[in-house]
C-alpha atoms as a PDB file:
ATOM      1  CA  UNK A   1      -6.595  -1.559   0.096  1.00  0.00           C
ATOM      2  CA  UNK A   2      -4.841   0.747   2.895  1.00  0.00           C
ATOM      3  CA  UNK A   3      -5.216   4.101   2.917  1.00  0.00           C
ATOM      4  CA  UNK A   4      -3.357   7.490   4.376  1.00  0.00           C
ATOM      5  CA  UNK A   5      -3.859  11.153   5.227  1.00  0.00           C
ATOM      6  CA  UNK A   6      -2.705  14.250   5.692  1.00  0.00           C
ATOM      7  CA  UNK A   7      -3.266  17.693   5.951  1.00  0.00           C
ATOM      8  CA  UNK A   8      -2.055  20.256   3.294  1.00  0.00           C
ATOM      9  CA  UNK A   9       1.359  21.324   4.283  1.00  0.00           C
ATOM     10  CA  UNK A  10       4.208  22.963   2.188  1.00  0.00           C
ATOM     11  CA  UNK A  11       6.772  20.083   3.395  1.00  0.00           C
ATOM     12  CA  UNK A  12       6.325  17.124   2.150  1.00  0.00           C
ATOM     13  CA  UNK A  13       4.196  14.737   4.592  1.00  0.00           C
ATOM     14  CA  UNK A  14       4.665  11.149   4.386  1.00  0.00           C
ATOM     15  CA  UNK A  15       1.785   8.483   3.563  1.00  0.00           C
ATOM     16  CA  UNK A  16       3.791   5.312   2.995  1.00  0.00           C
ATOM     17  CA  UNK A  17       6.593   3.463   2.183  1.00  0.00           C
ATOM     18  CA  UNK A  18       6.341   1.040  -0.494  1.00  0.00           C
ATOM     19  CA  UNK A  19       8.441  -2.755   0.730  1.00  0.00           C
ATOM     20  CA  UNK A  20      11.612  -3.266  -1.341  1.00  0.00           C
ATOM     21  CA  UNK A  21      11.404  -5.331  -4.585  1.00  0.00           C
ATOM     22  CA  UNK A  22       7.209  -4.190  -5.212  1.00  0.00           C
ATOM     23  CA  UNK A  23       5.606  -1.170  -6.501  1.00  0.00           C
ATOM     24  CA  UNK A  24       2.668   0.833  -4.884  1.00  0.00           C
ATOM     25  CA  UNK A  25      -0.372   1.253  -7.155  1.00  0.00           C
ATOM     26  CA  UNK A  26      -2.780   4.184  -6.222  1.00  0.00           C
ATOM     27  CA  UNK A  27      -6.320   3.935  -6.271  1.00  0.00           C
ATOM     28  CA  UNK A  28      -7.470   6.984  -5.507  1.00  0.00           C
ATOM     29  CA  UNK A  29      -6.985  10.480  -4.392  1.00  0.00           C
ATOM     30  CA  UNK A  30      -9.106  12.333  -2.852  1.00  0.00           C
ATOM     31  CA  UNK A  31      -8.621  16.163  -1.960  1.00  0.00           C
ATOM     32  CA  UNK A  32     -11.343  17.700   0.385  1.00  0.00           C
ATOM     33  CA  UNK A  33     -10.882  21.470   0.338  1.00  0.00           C
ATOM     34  CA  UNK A  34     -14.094  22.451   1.782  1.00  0.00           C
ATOM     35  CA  UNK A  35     -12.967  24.067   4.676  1.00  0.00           C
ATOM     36  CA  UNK A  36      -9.814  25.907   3.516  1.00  0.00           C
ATOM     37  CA  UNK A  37      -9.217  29.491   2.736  1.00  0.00           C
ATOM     38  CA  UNK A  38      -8.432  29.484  -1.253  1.00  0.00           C
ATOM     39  CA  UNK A  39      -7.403  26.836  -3.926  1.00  0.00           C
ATOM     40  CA  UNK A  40      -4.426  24.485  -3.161  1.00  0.00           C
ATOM     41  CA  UNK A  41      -2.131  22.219  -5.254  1.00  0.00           C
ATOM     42  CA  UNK A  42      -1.615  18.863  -4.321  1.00  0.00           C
ATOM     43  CA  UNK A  43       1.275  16.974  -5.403  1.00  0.00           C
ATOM     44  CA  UNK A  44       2.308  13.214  -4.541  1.00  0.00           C
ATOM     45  CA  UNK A  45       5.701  12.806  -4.517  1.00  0.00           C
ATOM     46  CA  UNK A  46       7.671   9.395  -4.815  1.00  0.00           C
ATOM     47  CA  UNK A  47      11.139   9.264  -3.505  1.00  0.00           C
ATOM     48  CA  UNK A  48      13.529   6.505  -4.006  1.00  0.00           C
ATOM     49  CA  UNK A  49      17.174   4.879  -4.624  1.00  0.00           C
ATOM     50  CA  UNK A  50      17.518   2.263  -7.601  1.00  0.00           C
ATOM     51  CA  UNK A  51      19.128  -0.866  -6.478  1.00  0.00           C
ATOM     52  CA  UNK A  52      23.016  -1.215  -7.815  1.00  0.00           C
ATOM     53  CA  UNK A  53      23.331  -2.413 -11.029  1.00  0.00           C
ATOM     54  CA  UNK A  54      25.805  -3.813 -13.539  1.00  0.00           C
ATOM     55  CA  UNK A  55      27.779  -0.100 -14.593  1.00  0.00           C
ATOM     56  CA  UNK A  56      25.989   1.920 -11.803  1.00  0.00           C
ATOM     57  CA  UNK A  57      27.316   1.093  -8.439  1.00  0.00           C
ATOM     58  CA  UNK A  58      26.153   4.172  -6.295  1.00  0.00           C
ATOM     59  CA  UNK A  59      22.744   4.867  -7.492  1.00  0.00           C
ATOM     60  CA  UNK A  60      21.416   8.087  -6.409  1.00  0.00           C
ATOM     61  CA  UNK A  61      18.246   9.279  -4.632  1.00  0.00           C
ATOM     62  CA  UNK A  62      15.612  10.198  -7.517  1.00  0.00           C
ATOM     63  CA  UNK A  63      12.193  12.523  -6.700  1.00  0.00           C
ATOM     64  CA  UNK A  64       9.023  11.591  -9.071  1.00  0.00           C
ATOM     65  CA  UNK A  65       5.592  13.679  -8.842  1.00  0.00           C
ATOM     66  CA  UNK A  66       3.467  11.192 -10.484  1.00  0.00           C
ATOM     67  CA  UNK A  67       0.263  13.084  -9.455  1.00  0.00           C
ATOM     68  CA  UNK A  68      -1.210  16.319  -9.183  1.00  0.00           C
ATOM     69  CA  UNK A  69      -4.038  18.378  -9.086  1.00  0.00           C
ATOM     70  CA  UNK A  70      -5.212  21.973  -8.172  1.00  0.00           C
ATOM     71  CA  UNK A  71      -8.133  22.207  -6.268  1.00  0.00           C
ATOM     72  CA  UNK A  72     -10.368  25.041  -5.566  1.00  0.00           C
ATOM     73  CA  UNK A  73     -11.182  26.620  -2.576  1.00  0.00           C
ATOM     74  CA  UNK A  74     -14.891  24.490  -0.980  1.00  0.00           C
ATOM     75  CA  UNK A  75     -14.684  21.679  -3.461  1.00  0.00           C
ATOM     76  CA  UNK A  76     -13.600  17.804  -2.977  1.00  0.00           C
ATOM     77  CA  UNK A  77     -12.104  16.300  -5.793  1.00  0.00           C
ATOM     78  CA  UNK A  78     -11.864  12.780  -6.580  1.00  0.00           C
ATOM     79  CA  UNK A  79      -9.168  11.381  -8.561  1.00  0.00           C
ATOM     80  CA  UNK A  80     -11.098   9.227 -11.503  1.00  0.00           C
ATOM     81  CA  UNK A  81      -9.561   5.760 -12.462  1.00  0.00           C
ATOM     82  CA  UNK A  82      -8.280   7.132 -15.447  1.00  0.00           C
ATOM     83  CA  UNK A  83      -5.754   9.493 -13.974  1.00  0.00           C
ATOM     84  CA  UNK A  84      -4.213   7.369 -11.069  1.00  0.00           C
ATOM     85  CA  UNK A  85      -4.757   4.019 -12.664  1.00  0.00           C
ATOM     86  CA  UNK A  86      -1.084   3.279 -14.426  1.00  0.00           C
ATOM     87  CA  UNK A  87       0.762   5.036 -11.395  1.00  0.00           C
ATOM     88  CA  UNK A  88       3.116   2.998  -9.957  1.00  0.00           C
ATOM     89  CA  UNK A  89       5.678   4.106  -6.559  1.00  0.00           C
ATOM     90  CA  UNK A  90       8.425   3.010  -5.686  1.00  0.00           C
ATOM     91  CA  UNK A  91       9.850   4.312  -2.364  1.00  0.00           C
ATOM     92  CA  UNK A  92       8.842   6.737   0.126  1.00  0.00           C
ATOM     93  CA  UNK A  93       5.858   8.537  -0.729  1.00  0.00           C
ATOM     94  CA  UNK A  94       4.346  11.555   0.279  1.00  0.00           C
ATOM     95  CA  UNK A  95       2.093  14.394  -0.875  1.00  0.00           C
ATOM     96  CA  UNK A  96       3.228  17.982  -0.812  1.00  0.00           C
ATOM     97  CA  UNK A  97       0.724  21.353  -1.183  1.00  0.00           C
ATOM     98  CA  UNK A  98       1.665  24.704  -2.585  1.00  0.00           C
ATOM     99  CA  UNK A  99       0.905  26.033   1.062  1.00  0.00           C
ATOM    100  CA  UNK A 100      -0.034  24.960   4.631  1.00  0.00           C
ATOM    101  CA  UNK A 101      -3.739  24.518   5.474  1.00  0.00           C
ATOM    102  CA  UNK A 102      -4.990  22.496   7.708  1.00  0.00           C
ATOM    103  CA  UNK A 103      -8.661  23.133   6.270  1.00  0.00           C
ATOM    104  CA  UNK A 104      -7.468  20.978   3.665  1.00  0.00           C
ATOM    105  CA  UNK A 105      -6.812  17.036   3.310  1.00  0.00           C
ATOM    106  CA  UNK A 106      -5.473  14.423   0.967  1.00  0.00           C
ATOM    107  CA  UNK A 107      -6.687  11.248   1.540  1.00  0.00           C
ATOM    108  CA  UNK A 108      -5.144   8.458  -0.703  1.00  0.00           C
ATOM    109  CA  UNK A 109      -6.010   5.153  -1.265  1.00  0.00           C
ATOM    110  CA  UNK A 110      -3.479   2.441  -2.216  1.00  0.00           C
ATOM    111  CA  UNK A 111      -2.402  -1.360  -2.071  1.00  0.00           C
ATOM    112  CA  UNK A 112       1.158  -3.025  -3.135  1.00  0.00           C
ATOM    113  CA  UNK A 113       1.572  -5.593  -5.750  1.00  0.00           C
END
């Protein structure tokens, strides 16, 4: 299991990029927002191109959000199994707050298959 981090930003900052031909399945994630100054949303956001197929021979970039969770100002939250278990990525993905704080960090947790 690998994991990633970053602070709470309003662009989106990049954890990892899932290898062509597999999915990344997260594990958990894990939002520790003791030390910022009010509640923040977390989003993760999964960009990526389908391969060409037979009728589509330009696919186009597509944008997922297969996670999120708001998060109040002094609390950690844990994602529970439940939630993050049946997410699966597929390109680039990153995780993207409703504002900049560096008080606050996303830690996810995450393996390939």
């Amino acid at each position: 299991m690998a994991t990633a981090r970053a602070v709470a930003n309003v662009a989106v900052q990049n954890l990892f990029a899932v290898p062509l031909h597999m999915k990344g399945k997260i594990d958990t994630v894990t939002v520790d927002n003791e030390g910022s100054s009010g509640a923040i949303k977390v989003q993760l956001e999964d960009d990526f191109t389908q391969d060409v197929s037979q009728g589509n021979n330009t696919p186009t970039a597509r944008s997922a959000f297969p996670y999120q969770a708001t998060v109040a100002q002094g609390l950690t939250d844990v994602s529970d199994v439940l939630s993050v278990e049946k997410i699966e990525c597929l390109g680039n993905v990153g995780v993207i707050c409703d504002k900049s704080d560096a008080g606050c960090a996303v830690i996810v947790e995450y393996h390939f298959e």
